[in-house]
PDB file of N, CA and C in Angstrom:
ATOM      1  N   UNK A   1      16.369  29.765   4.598  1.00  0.00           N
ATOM      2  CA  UNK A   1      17.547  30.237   3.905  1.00  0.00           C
ATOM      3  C   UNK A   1      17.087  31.074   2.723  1.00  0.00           C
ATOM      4  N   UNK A   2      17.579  32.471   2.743  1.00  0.00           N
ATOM      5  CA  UNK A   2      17.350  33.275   1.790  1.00  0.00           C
ATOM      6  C   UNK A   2      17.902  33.279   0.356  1.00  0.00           C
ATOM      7  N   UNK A   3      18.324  33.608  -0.549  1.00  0.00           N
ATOM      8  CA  UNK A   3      18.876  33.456  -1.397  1.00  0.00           C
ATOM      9  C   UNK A   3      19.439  34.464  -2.829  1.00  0.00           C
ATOM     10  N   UNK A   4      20.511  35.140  -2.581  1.00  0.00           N
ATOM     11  CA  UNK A   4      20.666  36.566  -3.578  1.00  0.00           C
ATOM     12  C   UNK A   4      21.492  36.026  -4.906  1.00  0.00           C
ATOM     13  N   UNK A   5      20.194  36.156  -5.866  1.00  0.00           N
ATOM     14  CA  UNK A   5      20.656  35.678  -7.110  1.00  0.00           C
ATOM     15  C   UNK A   5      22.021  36.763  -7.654  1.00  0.00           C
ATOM     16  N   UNK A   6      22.908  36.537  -8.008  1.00  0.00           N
ATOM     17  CA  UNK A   6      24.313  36.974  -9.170  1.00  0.00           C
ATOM     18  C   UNK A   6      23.507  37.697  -9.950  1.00  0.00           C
ATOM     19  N   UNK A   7      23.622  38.858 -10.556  1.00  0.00           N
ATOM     20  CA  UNK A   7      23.032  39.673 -11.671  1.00  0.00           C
ATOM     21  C   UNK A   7      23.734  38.230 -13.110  1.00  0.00           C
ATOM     22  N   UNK A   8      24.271  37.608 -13.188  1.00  0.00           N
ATOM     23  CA  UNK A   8      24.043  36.238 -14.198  1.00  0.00           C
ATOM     24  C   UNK A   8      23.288  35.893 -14.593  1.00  0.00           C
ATOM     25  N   UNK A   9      22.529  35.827 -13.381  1.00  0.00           N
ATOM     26  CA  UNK A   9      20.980  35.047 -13.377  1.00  0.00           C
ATOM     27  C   UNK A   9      19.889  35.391 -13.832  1.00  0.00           C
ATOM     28  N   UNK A  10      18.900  34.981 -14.209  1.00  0.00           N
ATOM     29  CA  UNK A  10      17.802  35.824 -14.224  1.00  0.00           C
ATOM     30  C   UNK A  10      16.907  36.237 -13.348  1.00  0.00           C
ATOM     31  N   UNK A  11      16.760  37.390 -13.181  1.00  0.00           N
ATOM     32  CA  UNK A  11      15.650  37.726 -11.950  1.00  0.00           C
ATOM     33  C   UNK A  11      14.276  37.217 -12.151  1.00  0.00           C
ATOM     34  N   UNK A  12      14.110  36.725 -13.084  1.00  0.00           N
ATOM     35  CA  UNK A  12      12.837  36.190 -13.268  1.00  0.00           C
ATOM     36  C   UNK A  12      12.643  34.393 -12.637  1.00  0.00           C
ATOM     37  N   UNK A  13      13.994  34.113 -12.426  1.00  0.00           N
ATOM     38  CA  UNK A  13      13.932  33.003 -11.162  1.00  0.00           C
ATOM     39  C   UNK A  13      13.021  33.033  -9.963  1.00  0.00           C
ATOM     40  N   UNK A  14      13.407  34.055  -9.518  1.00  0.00           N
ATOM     41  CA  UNK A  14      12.926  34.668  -8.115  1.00  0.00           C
ATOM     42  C   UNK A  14      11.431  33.678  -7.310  1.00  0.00           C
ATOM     43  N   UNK A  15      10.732  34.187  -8.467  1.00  0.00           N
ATOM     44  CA  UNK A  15       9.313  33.592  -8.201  1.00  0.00           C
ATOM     45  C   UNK A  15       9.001  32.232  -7.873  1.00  0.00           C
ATOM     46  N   UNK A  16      10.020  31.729  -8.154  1.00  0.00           N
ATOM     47  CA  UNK A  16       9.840  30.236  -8.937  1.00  0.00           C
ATOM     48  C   UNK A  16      10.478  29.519  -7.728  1.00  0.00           C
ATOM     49  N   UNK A  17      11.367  30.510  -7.184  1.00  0.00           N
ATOM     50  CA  UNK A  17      12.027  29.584  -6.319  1.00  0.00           C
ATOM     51  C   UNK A  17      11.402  30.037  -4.269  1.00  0.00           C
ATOM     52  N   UNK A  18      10.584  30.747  -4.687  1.00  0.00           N
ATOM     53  CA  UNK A  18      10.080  31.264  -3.419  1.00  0.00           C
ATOM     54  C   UNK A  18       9.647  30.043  -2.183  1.00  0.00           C
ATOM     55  N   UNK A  19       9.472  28.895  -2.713  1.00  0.00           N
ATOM     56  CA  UNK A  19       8.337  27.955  -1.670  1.00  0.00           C
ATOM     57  C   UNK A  19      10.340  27.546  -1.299  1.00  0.00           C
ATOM     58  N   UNK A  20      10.621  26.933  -1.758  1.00  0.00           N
ATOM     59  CA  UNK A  20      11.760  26.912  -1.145  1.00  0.00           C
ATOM     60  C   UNK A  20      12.671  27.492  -0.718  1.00  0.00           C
ATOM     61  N   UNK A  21      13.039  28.423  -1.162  1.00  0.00           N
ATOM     62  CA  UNK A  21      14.045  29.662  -0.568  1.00  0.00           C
ATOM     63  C   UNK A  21      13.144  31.109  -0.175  1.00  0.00           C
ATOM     64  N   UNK A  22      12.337  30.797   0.837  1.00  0.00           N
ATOM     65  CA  UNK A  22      11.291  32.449   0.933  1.00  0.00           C
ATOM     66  C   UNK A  22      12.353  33.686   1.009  1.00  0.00           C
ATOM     67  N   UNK A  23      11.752  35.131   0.566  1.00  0.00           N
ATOM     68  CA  UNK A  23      12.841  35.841   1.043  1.00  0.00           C
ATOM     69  C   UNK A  23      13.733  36.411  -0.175  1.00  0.00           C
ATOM     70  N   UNK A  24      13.673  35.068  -1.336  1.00  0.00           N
ATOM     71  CA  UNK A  24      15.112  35.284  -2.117  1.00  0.00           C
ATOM     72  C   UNK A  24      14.943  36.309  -3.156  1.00  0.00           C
ATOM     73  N   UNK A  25      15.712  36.741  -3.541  1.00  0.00           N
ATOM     74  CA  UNK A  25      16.012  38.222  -4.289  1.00  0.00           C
ATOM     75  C   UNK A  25      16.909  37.955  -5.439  1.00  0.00           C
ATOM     76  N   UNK A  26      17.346  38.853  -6.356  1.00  0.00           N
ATOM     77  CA  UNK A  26      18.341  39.245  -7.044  1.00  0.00           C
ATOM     78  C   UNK A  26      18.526  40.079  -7.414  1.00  0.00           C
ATOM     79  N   UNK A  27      19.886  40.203  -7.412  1.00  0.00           N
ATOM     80  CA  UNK A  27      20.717  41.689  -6.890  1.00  0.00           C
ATOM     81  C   UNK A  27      20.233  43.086  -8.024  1.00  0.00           C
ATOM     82  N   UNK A  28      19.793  42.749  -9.145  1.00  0.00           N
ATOM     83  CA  UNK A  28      19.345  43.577 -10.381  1.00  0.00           C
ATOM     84  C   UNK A  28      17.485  44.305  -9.385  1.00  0.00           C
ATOM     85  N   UNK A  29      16.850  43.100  -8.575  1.00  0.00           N
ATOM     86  CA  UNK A  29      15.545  43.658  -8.419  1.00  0.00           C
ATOM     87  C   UNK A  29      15.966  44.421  -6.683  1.00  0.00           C
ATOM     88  N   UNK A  30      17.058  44.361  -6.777  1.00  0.00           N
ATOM     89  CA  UNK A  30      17.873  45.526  -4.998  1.00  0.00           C
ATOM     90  C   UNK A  30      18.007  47.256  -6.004  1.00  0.00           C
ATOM     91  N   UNK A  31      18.591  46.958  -7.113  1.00  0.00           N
ATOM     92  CA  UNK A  31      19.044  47.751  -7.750  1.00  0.00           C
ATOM     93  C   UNK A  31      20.545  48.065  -7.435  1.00  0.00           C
ATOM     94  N   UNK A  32      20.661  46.722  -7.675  1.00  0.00           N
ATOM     95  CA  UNK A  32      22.677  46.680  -7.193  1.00  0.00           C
ATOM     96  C   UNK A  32      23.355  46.651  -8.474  1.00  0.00           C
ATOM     97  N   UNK A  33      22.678  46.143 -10.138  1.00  0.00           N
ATOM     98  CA  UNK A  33      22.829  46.110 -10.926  1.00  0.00           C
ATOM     99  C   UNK A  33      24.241  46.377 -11.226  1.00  0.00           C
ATOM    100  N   UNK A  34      25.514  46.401 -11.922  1.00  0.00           N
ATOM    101  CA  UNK A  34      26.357  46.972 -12.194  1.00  0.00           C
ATOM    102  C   UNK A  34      27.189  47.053 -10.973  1.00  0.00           C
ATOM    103  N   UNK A  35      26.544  46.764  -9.777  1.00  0.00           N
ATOM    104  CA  UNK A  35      27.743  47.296  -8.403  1.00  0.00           C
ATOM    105  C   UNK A  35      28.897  45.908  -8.043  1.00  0.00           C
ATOM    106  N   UNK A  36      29.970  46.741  -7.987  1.00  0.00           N
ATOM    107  CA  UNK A  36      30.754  45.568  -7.775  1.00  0.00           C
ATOM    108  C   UNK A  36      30.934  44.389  -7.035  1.00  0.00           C
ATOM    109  N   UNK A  37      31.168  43.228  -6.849  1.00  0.00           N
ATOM    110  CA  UNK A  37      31.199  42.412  -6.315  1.00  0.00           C
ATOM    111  C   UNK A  37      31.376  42.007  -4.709  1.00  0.00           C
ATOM    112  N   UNK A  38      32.183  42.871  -4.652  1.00  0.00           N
ATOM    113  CA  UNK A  38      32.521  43.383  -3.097  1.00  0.00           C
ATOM    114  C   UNK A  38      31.463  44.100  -2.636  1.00  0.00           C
ATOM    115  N   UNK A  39      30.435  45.070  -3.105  1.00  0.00           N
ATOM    116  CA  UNK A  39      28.860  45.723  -2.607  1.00  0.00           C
ATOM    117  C   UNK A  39      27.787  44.431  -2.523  1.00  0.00           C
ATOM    118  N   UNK A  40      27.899  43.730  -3.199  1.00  0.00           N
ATOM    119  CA  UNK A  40      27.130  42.662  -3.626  1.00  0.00           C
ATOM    120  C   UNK A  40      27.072  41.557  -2.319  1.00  0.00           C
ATOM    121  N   UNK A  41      28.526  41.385  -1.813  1.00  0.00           N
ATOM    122  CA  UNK A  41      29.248  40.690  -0.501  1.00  0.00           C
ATOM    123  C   UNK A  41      29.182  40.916   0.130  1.00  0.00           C
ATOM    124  N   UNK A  42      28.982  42.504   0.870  1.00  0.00           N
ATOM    125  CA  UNK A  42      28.448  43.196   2.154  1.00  0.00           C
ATOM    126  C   UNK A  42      27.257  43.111   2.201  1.00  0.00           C
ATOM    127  N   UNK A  43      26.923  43.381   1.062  1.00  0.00           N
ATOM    128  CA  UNK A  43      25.019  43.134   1.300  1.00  0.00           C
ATOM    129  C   UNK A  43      24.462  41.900   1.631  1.00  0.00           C
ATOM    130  N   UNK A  44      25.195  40.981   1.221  1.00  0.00           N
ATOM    131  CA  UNK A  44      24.456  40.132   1.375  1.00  0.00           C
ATOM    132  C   UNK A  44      25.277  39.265   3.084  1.00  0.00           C
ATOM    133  N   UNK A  45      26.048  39.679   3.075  1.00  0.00           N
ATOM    134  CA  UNK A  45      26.492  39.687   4.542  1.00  0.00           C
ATOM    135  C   UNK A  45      25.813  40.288   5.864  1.00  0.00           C
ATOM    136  N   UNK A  46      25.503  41.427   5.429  1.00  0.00           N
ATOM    137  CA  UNK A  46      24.632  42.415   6.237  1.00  0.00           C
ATOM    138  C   UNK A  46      23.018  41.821   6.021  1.00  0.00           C
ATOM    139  N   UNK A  47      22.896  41.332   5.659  1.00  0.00           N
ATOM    140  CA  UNK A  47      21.502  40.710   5.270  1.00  0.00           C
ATOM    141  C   UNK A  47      20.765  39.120   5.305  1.00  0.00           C
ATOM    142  N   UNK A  48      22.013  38.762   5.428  1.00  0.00           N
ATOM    143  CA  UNK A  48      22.292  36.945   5.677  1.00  0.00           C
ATOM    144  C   UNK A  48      21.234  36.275   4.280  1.00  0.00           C
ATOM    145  N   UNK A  49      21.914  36.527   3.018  1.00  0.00           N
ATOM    146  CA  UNK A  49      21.883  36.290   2.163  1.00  0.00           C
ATOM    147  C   UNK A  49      22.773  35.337   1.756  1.00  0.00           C
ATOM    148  N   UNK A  50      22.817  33.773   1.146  1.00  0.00           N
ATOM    149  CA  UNK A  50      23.657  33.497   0.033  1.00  0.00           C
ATOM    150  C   UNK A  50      23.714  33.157  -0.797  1.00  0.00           C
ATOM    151  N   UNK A  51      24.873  33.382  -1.469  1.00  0.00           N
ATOM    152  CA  UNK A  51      24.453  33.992  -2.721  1.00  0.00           C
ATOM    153  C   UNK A  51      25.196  33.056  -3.590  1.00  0.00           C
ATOM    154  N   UNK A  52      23.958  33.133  -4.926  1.00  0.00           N
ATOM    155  CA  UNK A  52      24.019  31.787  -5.890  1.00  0.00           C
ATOM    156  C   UNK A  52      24.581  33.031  -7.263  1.00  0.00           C
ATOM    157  N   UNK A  53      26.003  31.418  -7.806  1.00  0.00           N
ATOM    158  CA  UNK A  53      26.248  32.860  -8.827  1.00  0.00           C
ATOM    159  C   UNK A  53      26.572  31.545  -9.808  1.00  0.00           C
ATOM    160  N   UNK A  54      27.304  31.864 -10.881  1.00  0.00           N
ATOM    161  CA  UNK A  54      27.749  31.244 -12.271  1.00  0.00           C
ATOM    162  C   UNK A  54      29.183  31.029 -12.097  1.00  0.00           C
ATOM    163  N   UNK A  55      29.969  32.583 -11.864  1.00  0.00           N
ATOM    164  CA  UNK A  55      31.070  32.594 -12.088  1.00  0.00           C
ATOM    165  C   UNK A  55      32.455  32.401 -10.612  1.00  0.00           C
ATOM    166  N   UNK A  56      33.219  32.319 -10.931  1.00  0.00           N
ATOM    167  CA  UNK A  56      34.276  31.855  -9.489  1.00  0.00           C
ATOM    168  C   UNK A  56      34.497  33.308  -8.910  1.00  0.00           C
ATOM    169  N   UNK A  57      34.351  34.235  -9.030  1.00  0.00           N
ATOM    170  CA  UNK A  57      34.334  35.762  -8.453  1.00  0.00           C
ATOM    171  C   UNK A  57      33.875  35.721  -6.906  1.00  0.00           C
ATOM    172  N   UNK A  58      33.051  35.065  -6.227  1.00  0.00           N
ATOM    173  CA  UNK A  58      32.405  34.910  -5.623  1.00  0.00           C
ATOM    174  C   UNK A  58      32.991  34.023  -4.613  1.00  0.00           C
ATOM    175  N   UNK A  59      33.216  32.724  -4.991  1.00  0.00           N
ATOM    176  CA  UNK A  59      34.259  31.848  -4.295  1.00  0.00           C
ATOM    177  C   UNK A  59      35.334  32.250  -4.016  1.00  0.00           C
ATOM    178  N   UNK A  60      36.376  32.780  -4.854  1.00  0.00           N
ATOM    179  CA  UNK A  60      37.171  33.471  -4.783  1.00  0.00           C
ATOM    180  C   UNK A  60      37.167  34.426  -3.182  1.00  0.00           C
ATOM    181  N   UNK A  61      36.237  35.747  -3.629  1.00  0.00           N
ATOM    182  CA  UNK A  61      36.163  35.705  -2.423  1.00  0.00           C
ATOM    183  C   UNK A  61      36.055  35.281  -1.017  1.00  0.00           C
ATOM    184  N   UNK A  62      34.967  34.003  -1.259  1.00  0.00           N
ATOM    185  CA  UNK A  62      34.720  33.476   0.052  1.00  0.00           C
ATOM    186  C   UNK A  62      36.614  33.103   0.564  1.00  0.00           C
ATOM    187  N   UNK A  63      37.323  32.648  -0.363  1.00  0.00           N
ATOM    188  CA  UNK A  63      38.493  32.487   0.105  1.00  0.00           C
ATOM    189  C   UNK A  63      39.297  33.400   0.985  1.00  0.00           C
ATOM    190  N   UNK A  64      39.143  34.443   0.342  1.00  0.00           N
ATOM    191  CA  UNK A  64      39.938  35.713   0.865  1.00  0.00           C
ATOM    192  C   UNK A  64      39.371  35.904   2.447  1.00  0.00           C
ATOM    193  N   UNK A  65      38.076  35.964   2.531  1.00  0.00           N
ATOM    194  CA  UNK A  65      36.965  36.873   3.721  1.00  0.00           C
ATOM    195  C   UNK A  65      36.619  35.750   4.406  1.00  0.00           C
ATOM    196  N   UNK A  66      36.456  34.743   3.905  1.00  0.00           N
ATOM    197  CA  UNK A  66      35.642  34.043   4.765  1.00  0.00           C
ATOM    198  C   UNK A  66      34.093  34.051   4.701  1.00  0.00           C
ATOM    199  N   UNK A  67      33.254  33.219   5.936  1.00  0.00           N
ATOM    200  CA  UNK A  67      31.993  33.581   5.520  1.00  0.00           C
ATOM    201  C   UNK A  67      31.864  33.595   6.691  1.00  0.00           C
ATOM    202  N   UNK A  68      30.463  34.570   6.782  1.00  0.00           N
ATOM    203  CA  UNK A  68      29.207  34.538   5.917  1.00  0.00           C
ATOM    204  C   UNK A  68      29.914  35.471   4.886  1.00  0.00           C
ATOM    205  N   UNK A  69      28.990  36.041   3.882  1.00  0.00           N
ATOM    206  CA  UNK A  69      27.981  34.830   3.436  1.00  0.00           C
ATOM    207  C   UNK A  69      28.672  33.327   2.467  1.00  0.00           C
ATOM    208  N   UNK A  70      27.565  32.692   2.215  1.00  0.00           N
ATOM    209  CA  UNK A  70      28.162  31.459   1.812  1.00  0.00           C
ATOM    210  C   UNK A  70      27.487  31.180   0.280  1.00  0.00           C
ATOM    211  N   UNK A  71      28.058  30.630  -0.201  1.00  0.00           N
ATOM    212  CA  UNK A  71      28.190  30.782  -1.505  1.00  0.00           C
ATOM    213  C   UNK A  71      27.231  29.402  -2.852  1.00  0.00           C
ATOM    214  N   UNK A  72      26.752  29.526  -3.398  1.00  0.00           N
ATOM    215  CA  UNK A  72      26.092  28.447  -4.205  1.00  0.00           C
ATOM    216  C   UNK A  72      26.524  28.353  -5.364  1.00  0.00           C
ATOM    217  N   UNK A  73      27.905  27.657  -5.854  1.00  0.00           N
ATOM    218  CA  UNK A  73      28.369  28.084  -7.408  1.00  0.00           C
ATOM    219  C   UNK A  73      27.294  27.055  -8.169  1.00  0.00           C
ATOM    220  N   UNK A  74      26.172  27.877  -9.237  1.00  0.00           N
ATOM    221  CA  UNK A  74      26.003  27.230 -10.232  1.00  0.00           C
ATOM    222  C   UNK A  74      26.871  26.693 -11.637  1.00  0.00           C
ATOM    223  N   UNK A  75      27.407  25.697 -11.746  1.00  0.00           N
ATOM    224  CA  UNK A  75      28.197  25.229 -12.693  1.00  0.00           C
ATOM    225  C   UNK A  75      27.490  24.397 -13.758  1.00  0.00           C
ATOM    226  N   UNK A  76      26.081  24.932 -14.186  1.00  0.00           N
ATOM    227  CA  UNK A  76      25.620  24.442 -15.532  1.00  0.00           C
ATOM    228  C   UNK A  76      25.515  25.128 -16.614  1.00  0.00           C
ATOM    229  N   UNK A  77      26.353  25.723 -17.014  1.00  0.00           N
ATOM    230  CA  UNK A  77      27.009  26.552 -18.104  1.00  0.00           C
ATOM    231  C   UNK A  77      25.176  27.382 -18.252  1.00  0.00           C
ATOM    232  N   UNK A  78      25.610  27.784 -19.473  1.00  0.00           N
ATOM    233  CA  UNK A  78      24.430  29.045 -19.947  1.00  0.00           C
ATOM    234  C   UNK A  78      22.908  27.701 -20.298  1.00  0.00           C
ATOM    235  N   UNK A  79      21.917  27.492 -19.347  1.00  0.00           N
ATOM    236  CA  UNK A  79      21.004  26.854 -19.261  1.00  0.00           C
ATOM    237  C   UNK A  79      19.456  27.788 -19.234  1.00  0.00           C
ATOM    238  N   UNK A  80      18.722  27.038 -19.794  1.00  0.00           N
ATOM    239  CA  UNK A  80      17.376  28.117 -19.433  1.00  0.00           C
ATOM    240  C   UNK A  80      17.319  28.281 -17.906  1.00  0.00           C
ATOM    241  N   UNK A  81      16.352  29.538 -17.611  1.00  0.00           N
ATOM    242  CA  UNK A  81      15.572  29.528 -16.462  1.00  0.00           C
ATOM    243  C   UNK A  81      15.172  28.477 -15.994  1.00  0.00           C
ATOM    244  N   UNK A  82      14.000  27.788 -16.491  1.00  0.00           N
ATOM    245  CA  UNK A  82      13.775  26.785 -16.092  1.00  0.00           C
ATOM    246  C   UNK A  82      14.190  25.756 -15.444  1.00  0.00           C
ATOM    247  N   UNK A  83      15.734  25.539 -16.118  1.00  0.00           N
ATOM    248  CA  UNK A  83      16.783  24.474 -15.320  1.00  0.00           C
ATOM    249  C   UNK A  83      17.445  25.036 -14.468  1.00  0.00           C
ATOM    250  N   UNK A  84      17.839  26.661 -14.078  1.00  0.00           N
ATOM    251  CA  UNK A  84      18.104  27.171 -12.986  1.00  0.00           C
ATOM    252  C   UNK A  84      17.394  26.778 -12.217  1.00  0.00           C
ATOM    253  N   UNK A  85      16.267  27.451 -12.195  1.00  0.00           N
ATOM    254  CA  UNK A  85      14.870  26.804 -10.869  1.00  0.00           C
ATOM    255  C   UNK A  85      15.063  25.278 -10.684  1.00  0.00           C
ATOM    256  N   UNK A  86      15.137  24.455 -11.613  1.00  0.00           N
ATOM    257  CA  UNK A  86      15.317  23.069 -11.207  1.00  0.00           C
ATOM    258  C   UNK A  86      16.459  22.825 -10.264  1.00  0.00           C
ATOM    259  N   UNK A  87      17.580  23.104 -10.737  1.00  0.00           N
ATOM    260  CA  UNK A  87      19.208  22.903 -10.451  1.00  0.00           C
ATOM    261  C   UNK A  87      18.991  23.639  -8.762  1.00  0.00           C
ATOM    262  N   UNK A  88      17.920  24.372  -8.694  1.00  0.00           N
ATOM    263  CA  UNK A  88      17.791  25.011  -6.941  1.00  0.00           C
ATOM    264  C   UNK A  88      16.575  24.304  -6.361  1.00  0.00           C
ATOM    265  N   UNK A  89      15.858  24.011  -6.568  1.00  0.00           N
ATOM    266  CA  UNK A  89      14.991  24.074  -5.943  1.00  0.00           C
ATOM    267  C   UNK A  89      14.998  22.275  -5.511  1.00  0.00           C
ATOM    268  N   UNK A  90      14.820  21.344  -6.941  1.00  0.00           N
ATOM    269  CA  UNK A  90      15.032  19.796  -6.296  1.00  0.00           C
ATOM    270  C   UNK A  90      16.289  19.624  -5.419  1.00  0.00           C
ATOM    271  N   UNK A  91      17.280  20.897  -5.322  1.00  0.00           N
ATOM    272  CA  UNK A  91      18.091  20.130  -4.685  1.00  0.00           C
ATOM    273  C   UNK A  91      18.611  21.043  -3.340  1.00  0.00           C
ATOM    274  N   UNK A  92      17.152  21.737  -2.861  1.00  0.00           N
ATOM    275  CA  UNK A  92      17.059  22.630  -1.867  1.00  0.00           C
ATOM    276  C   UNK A  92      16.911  22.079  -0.272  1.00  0.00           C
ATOM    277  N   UNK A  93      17.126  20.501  -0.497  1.00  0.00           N
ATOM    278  CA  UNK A  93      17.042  20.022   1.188  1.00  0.00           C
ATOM    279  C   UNK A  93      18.929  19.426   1.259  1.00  0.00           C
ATOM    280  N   UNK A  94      19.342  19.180  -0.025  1.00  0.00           N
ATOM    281  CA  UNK A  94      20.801  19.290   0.089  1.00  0.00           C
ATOM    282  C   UNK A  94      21.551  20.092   0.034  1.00  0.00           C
ATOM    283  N   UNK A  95      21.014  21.711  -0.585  1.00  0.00           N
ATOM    284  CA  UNK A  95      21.626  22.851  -0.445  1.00  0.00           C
ATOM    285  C   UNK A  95      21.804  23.276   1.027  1.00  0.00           C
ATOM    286  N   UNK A  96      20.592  22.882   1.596  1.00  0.00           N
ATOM    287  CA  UNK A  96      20.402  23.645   3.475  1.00  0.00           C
ATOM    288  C   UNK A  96      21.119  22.279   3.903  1.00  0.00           C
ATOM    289  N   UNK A  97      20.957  21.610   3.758  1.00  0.00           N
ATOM    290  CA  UNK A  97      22.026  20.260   4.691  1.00  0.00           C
ATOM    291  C   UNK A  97      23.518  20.399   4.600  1.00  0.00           C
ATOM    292  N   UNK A  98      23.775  20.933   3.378  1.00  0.00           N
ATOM    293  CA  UNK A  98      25.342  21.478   3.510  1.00  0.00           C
ATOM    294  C   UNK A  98      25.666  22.600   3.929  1.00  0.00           C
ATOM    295  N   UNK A  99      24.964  23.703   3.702  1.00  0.00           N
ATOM    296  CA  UNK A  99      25.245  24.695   4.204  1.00  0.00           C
ATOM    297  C   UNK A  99      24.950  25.115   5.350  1.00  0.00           C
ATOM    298  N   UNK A 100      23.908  24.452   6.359  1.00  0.00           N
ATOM    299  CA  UNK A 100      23.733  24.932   7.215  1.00  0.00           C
ATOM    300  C   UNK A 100      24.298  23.731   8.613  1.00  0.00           C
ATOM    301  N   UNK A 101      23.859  22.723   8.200  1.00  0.00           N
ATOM    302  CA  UNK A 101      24.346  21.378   9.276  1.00  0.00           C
ATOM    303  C   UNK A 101      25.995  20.974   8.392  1.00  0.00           C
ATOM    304  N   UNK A 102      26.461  20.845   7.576  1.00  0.00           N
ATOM    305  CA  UNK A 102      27.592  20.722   7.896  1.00  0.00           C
ATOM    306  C   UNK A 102      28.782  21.482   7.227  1.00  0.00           C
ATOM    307  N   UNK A 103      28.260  23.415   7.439  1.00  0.00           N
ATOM    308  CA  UNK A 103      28.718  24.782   7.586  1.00  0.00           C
ATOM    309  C   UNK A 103      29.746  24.810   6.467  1.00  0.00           C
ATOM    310  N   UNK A 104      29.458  24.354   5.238  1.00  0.00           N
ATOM    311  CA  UNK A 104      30.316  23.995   3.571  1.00  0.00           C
ATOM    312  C   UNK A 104      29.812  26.313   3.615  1.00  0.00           C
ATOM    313  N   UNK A 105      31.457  26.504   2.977  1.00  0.00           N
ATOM    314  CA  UNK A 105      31.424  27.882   3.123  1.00  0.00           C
ATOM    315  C   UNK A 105      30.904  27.911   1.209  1.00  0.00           C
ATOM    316  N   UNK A 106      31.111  26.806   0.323  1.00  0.00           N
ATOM    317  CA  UNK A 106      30.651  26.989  -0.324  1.00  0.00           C
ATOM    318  C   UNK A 106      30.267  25.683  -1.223  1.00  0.00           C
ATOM    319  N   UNK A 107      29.077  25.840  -2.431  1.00  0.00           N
ATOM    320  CA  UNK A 107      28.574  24.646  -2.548  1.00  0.00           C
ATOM    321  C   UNK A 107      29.199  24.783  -4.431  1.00  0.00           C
ATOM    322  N   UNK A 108      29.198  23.132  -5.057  1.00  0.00           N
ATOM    323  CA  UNK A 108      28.501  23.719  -6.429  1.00  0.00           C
ATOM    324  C   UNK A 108      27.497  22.784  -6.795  1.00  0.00           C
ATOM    325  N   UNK A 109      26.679  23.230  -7.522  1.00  0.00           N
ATOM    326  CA  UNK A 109      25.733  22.378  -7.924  1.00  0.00           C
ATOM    327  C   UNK A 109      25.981  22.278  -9.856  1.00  0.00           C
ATOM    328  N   UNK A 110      25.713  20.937  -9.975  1.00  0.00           N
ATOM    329  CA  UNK A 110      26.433  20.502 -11.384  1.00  0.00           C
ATOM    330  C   UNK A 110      25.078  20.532 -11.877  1.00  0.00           C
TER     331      UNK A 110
END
């Protein structure tokens, strides 16, 4: 499972979270920077990306469209890096167990 960080985030995650999510990106190191949310949703649709964000923009959508792609709301307010990478990575065999075995269009992690 790949993983397209929210320009929220920091791209400097990326690295950190590679042994568990190979593949994963964020949308600032695509150079999607600034592109709207809906570019952000095709891409990562077209790419089988999903995508971890902060804000409900995202969910939201999944409501409207449906998925793919599927969605990872981070809900630990403004936290270091560090606890991003944590908040994904220890809890990266329950992120793929919901999202992939029992097809949750979207997750949050507290």
């Amino acid at each position: 499972m790949k993983l397209l960080l929210d320009e929220n985030l920091s791209r400097r995650v990326v690295p950190f979270i590679q042994d568990a999510f190979p593949e994963s990106t964020q949308v600032a190191l695509l150079g999607m920077e600034n592109c709207p949310d809906k570019d952000i949703w095709h891409y990562a649709k077209a790419h089988d990306y999903v995508i971890v964000t902060k804000d409900s923009d995202f969910y939201e959508m999944s409501l409207l469209y449906g998925q793919p792609p599927k969605i990872i709301w981070l809900k630990i307010g403004n936290q270091t890096k560090a606890a991003t990478i944590r908040a994904l990575t220890e809890k990266s065999v329950e992120i793929e167990r919901l999202l992939t075995a029992e097809n949750k269009a979207c997750i949050e992690i507290y």
